[in-house]
Protein backbone atom coordinates (compact mmCIF):
# COMPACT_ATOMS: atom_id res chain seq x y z
CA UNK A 1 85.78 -42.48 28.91
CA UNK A 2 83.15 -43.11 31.27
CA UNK A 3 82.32 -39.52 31.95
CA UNK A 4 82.09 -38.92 28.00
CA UNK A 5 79.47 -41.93 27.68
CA UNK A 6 77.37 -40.54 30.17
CA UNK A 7 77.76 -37.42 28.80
CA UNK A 8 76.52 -38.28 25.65
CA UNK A 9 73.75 -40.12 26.60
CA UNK A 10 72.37 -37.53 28.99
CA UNK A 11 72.44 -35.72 25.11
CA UNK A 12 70.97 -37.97 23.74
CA UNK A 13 67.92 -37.76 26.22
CA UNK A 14 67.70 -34.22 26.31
CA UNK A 15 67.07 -33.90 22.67
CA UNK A 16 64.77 -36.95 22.46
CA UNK A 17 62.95 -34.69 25.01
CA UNK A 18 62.91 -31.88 23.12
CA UNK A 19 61.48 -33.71 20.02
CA UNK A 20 58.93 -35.18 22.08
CA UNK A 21 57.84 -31.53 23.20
CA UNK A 22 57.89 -29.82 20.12
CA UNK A 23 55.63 -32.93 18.13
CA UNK A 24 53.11 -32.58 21.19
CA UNK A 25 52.66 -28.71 20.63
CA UNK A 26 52.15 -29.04 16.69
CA UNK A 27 49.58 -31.75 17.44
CA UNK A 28 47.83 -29.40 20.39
CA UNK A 29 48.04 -26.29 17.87
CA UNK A 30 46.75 -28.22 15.21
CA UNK A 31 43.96 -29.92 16.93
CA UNK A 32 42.67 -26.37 18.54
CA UNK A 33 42.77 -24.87 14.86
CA UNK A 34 40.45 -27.22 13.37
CA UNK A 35 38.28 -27.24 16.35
CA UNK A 36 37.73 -23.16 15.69
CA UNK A 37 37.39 -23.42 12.67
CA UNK A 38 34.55 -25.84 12.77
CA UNK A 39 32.56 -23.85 14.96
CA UNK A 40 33.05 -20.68 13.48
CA UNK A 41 35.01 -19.07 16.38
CA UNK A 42 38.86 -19.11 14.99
CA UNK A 43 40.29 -15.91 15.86
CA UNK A 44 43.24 -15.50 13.52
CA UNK A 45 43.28 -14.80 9.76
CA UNK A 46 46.08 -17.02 9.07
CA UNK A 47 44.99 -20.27 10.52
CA UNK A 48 45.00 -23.06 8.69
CA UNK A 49 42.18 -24.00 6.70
CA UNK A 50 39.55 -21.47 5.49
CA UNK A 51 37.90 -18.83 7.91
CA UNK A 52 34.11 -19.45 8.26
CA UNK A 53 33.29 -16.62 10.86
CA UNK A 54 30.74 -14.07 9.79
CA UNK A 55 32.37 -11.38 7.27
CA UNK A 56 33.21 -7.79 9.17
CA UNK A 57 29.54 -5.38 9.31
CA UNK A 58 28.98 -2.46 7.82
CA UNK A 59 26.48 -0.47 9.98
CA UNK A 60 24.58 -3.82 11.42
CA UNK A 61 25.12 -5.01 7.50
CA UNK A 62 27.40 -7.76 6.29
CA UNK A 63 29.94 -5.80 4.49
CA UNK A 64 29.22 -8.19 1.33
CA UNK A 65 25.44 -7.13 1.83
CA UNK A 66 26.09 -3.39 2.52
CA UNK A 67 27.93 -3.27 -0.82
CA UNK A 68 25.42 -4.83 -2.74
CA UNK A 69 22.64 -2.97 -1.06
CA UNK A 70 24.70 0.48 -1.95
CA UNK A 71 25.20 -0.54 -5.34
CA UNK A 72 21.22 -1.50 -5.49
CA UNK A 73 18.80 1.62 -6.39
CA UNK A 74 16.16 1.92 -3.69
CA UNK A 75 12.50 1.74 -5.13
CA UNK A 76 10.76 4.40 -5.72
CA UNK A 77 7.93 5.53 -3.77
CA UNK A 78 4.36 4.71 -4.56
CA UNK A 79 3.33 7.62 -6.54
CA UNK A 80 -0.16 9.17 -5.25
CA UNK A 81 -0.82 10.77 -8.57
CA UNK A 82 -3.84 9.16 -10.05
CA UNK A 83 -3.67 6.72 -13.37
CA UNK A 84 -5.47 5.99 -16.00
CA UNK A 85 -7.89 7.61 -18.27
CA UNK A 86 -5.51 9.35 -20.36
CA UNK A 87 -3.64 12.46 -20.02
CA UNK A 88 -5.67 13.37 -17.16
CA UNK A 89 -3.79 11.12 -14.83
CA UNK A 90 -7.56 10.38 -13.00
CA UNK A 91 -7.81 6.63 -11.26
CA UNK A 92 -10.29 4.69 -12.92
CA UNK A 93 -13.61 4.19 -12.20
CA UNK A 94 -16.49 1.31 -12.58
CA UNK A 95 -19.63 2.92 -14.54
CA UNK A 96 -20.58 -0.17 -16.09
CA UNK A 97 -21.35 -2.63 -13.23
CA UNK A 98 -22.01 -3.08 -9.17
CA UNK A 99 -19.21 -3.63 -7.35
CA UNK A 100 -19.19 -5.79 -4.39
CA UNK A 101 -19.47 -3.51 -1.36
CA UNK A 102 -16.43 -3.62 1.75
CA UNK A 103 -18.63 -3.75 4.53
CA UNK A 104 -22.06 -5.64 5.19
CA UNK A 105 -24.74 -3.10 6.27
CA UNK A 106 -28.30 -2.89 7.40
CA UNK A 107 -30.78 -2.26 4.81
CA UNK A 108 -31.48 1.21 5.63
CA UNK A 109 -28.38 2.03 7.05
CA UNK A 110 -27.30 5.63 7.13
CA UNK A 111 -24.07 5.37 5.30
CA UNK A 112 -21.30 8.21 7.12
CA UNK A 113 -19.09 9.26 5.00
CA UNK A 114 -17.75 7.59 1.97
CA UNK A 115 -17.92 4.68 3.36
CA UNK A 116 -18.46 1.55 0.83
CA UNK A 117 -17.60 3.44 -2.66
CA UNK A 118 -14.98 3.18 -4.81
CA UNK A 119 -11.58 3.92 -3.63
CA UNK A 120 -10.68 6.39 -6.54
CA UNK A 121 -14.38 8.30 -6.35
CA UNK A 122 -14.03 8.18 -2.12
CA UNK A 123 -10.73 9.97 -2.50
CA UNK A 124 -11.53 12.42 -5.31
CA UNK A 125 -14.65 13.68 -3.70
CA UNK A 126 -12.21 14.08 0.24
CA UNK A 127 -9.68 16.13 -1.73
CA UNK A 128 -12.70 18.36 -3.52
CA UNK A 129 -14.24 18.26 -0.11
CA UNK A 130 -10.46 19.74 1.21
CA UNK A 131 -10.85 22.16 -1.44
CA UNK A 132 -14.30 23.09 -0.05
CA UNK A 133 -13.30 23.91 3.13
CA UNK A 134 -10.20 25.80 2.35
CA UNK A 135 -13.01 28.08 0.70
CA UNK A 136 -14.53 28.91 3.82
CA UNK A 137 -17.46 26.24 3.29
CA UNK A 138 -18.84 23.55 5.12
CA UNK A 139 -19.41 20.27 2.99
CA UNK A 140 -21.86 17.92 4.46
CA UNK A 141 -22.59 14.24 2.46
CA UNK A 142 -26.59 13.56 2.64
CA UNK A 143 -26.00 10.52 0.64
CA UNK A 144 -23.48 8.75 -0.89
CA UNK A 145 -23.13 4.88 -1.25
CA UNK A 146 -26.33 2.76 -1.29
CA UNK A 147 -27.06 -0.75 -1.41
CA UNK A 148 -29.06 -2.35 -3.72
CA UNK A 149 -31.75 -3.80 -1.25
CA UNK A 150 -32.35 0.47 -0.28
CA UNK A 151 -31.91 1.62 -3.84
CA UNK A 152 -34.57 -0.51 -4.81
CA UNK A 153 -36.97 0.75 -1.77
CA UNK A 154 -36.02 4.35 -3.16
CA UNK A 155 -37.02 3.63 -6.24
CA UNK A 156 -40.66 1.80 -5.18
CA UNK A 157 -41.17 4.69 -3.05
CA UNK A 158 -40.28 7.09 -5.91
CA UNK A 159 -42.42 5.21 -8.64
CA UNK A 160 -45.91 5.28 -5.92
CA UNK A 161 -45.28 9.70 -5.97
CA UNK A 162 -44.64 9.84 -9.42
CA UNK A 163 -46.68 7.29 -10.46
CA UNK A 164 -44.88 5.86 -12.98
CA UNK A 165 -41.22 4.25 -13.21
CA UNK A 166 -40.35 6.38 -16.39
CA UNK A 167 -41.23 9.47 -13.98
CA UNK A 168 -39.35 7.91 -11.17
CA UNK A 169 -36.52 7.58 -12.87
CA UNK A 170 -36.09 10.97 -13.60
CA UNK A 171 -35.35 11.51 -9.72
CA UNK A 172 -34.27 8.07 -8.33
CA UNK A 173 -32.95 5.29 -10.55
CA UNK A 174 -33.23 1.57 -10.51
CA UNK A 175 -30.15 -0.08 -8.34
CA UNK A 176 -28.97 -1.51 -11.44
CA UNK A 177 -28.82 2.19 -12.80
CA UNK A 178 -27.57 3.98 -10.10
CA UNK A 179 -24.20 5.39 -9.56
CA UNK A 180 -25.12 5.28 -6.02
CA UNK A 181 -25.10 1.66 -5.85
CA UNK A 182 -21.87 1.34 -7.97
CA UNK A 183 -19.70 3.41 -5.22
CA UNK A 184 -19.00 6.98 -7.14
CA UNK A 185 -21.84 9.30 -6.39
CA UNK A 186 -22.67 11.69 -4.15
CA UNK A 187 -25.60 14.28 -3.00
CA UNK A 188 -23.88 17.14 -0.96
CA UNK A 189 -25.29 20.29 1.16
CA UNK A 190 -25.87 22.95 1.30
CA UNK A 191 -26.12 24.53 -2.24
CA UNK A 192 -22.90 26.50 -1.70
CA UNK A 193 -20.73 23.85 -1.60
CA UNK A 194 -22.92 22.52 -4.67
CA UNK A 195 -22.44 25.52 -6.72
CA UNK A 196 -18.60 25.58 -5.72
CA UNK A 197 -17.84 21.84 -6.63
CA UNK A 198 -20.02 22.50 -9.81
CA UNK A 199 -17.06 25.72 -10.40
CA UNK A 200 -14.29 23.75 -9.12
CA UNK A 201 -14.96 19.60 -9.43
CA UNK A 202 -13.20 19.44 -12.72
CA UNK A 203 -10.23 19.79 -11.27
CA UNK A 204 -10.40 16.63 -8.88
CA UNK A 205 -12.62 14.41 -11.49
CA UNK A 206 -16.01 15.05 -10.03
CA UNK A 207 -18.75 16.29 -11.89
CA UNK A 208 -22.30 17.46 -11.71
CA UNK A 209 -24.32 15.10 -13.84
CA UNK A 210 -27.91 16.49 -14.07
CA UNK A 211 -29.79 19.53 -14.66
CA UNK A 212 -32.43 19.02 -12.05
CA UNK A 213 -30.39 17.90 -8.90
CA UNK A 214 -28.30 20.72 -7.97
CA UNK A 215 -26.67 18.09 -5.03
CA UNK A 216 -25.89 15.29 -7.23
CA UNK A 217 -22.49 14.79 -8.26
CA UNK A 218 -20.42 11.88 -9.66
CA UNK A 219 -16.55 10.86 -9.79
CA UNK A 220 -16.19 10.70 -13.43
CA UNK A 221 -12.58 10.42 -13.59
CA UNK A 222 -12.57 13.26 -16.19
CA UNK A 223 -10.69 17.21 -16.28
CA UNK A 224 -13.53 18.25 -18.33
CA UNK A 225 -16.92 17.36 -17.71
CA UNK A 226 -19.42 16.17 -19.89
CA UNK A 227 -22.73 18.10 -20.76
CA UNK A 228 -25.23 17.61 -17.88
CA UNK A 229 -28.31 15.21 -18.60
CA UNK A 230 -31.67 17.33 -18.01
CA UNK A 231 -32.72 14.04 -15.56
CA UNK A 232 -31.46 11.39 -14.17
CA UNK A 233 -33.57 9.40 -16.78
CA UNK A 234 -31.80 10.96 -19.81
């Protein structure tokens, strides 16, 4: 009897033991899973509680974001075909009033370039320009944007030769006039390149605008030019 009482409580141990054991591992296993789970590190999909790691990428993507970016039609690119003014697809132009210049210059600056004029006129006259040169020619830009301050001196100096303004104007206009000062003007040389523009301006929206100035020509955002003025004065 005595051996069968010790027995049994060396049973009776053992499994108290074994209880002990197995409610300190589901306390250590739970623990650990909520502690990877709150910082985003659990490793297994079937932990308990939700998974908060970063979803699987996709090329450097977030799969969720890869999908949606697939399913998303990219933008198109920025067309470089001019608008406005009708079916002619020309950019716009300002006729009607001085824009502010881009750059702060010197009263009697010598302008290179297009520098200062209107984006749309500056661009139509370098593709005609392009044009030009596939040719054969040389075009060279004697005078292009002005400001008002040297349009005006122009125009005083212009008015003592002629001797009048009405005279003066037939040559060199007012700055408030002038499609010099508004950005979309330009006098070109030699006359070949004048005579081709005049032949082949249309095409980029540049036209010649008057009778006696074989050099002058203007961005007038136009496929078919208007009829030439005999002066500048009308």
């Amino acid at each position: 009897m005595g051996t069968t009482t010790h027995v049994s409580a060396g049973r009776r141990r053992r499994q108290r033991l074994r209880r002990t054991l197995l409610l300190s591992t589901l306390v250590v296993a739970t623990s650990t899973a909520g502690y990877a789970t709150w910082h985003d590190d659990d490793p297994s999909p079937t932990s308990a509680g939700p998974r908060v790691a970063e979803p699987p990428t996709r090329g450097g993507i977030p799969a969720k974001a890869a999908k949606k970016t697939a399913a998303t039609p990219r933008a198109s690119p920025t067309s470089t075909t001019p608008k406005g003014n009708g079916a002619n697809r020309f950019a716009p132009v300002v006729t009607d009033r001085i824009p502010a210049p881009t750059a702060s210059l010197p009263l009697s600056a010598a302008v290179p370039g297009t520098t200062n004029m209107q984006p749309a006129a500056a661009a139509a006259f370098q593709r005609a320009f392009a044009g030009a040169r596939a040719a054969g020619l040389t075009p060279e830009i004697r005078s292009a944007w002005r400001s008002e301050e040297w349009q005006q001196v122009l125009f005083d100096r212009a008015v003592g030769r002629y001797g009048s303004r009405g005279e003066a104007a037939k040559w060199v206009l007012p700055p408030v006039r002038s499609a010099h000062v508004k950005g979309y003007a330009i006098d070109v040389h030699p006359q070949s390149v004048a005579a081709w523009l005049e032949a082949h301006g249309a095409a980029y929206g540049v036209c010649r605008t008057y009778d006696n100035e074989w050099w002058h020509f203007e961005y007038l955002a136009t496929a078919t030019c208007p009829p030439r003025k005999p002066t500048a004065a009308g």
